[in-house]
N, C-alpha and C. Protein backbone atom coordinates (compact mmCIF):
# COMPACT_ATOMS: atom_id res chain seq x y z
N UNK A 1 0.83 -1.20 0.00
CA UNK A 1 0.00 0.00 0.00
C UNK A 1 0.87 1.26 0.00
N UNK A 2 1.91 0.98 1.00
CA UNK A 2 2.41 2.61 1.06
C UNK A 2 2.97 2.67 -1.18
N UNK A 3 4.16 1.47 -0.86
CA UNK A 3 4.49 1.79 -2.65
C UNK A 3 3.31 2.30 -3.42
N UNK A 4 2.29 1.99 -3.15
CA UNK A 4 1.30 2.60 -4.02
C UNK A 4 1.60 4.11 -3.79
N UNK A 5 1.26 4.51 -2.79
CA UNK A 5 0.67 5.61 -2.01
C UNK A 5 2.12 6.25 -2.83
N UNK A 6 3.20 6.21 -2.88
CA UNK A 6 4.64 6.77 -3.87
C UNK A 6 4.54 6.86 -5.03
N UNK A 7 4.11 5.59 -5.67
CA UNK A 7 3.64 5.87 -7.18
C UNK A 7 2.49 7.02 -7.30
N UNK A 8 1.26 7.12 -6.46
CA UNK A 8 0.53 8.13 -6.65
C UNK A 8 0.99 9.13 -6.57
N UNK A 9 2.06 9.54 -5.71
CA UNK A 9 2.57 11.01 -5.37
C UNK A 9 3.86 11.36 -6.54
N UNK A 10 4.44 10.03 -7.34
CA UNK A 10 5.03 10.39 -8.02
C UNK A 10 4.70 10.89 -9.04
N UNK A 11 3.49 10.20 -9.63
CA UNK A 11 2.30 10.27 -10.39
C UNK A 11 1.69 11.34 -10.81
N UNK A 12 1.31 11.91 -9.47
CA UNK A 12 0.84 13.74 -9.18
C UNK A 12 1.60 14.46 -9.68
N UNK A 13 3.16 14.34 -9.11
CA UNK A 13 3.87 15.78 -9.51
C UNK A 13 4.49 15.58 -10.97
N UNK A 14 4.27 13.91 -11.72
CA UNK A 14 4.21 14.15 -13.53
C UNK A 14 3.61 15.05 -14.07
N UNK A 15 2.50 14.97 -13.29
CA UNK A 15 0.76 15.91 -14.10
C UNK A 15 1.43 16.97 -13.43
N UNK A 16 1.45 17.51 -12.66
CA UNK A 16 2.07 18.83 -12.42
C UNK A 16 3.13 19.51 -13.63
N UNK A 17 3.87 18.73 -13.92
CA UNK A 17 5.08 19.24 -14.40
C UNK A 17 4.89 18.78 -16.09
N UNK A 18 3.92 18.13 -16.32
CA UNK A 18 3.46 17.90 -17.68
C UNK A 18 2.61 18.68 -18.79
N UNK A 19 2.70 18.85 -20.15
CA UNK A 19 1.55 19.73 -20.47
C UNK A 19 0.60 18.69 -20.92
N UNK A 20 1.05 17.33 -21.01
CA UNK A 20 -0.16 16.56 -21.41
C UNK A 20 -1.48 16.56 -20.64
N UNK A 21 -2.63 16.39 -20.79
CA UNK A 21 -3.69 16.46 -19.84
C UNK A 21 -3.57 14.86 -18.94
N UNK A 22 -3.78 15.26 -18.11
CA UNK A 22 -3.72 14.30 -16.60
C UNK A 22 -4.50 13.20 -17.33
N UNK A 23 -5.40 12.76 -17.53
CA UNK A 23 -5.93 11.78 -17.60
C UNK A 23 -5.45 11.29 -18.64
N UNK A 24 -4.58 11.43 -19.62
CA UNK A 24 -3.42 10.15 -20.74
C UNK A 24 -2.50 9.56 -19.52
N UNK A 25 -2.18 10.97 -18.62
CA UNK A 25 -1.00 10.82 -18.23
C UNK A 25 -1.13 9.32 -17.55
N UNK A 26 -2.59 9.25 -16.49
CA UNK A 26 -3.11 8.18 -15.45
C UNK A 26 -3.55 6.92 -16.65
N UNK A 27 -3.82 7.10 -17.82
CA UNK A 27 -4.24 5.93 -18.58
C UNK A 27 -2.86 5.36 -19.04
N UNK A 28 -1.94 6.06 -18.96
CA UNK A 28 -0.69 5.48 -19.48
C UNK A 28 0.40 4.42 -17.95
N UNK A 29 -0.02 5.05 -16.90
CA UNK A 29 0.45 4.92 -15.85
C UNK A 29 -0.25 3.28 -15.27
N UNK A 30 -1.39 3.26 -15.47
CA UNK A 30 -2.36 2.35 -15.29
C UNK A 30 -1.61 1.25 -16.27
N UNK A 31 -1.93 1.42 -17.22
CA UNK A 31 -1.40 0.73 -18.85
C UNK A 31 0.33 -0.36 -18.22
N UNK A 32 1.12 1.11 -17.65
CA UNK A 32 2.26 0.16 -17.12
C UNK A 32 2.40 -0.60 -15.65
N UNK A 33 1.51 0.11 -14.92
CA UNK A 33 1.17 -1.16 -14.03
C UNK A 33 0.94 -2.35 -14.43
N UNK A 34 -0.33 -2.70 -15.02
CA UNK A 34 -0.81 -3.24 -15.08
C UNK A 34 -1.42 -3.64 -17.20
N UNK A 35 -0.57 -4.55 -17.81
CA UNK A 35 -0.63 -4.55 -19.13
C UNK A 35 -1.85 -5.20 -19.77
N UNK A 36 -2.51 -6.15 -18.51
CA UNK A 36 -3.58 -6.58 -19.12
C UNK A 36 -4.81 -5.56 -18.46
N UNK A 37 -4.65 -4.62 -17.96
CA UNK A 37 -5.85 -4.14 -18.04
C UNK A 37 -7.03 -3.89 -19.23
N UNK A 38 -8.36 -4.47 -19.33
CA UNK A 38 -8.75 -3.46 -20.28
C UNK A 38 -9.49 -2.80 -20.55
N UNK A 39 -9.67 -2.06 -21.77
CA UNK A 39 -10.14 -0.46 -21.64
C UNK A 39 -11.51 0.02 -21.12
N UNK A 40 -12.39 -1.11 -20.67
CA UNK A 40 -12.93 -0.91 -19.53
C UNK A 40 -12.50 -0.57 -18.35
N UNK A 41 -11.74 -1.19 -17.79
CA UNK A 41 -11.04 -1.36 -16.71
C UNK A 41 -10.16 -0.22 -16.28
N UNK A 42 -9.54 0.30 -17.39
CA UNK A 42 -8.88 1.42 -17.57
C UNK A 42 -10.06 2.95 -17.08
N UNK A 43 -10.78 2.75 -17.88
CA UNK A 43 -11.59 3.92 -17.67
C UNK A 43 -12.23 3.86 -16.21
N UNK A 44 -12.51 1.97 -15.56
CA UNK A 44 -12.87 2.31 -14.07
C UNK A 44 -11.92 3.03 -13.19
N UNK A 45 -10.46 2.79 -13.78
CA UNK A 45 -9.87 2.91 -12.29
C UNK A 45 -9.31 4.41 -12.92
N UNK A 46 -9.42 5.24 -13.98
CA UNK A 46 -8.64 6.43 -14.22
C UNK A 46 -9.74 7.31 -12.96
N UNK A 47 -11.15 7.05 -12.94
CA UNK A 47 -11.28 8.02 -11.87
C UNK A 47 -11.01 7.93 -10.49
N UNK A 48 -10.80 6.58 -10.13
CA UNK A 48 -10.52 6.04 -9.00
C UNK A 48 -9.22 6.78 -8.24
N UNK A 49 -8.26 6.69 -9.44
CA UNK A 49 -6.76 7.63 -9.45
C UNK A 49 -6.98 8.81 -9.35
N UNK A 50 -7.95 9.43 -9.93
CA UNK A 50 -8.16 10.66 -9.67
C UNK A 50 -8.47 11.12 -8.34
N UNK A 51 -9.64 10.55 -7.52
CA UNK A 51 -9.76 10.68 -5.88
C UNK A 51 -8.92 10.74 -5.45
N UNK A 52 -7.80 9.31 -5.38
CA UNK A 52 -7.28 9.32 -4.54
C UNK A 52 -5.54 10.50 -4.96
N UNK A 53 -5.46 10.34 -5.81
CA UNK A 53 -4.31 11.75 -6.14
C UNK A 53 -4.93 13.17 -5.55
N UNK A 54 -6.55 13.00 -5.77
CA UNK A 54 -7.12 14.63 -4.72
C UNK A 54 -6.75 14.50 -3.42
N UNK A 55 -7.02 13.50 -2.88
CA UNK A 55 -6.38 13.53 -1.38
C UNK A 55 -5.18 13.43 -1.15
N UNK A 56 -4.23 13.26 -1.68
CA UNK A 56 -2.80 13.40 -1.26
C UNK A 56 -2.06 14.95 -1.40
């Protein structure tokens, strides 16, 4: 959990420092976690990432 909780915060300050829009950035991030996700799956958890990157 915490490694997660690092990848999210590393995660955050990409989109910070990126001009791509945040949500490629989290579909691409997702994508390398995890290769069999699919693009269902993708689209559940891009907002999921999103919450929890608001709270950190």
């Amino acid at each position: 959990m915490e490694r997660l909780k690092q990848e999210l915060k590393g995660l955050k300050c990409l989109i910070a420092e990126q001009q791509q829009p945040a949500e490629a950035l989290i579909r691409r991030w997702l994508k390398q976690r995890d290769p069999n996700f699919t693009a269902a799956e993708v689209d559940e958890h891009v907002q999921l990432v999103k919450r929890e990157l608001a709270q950190l």
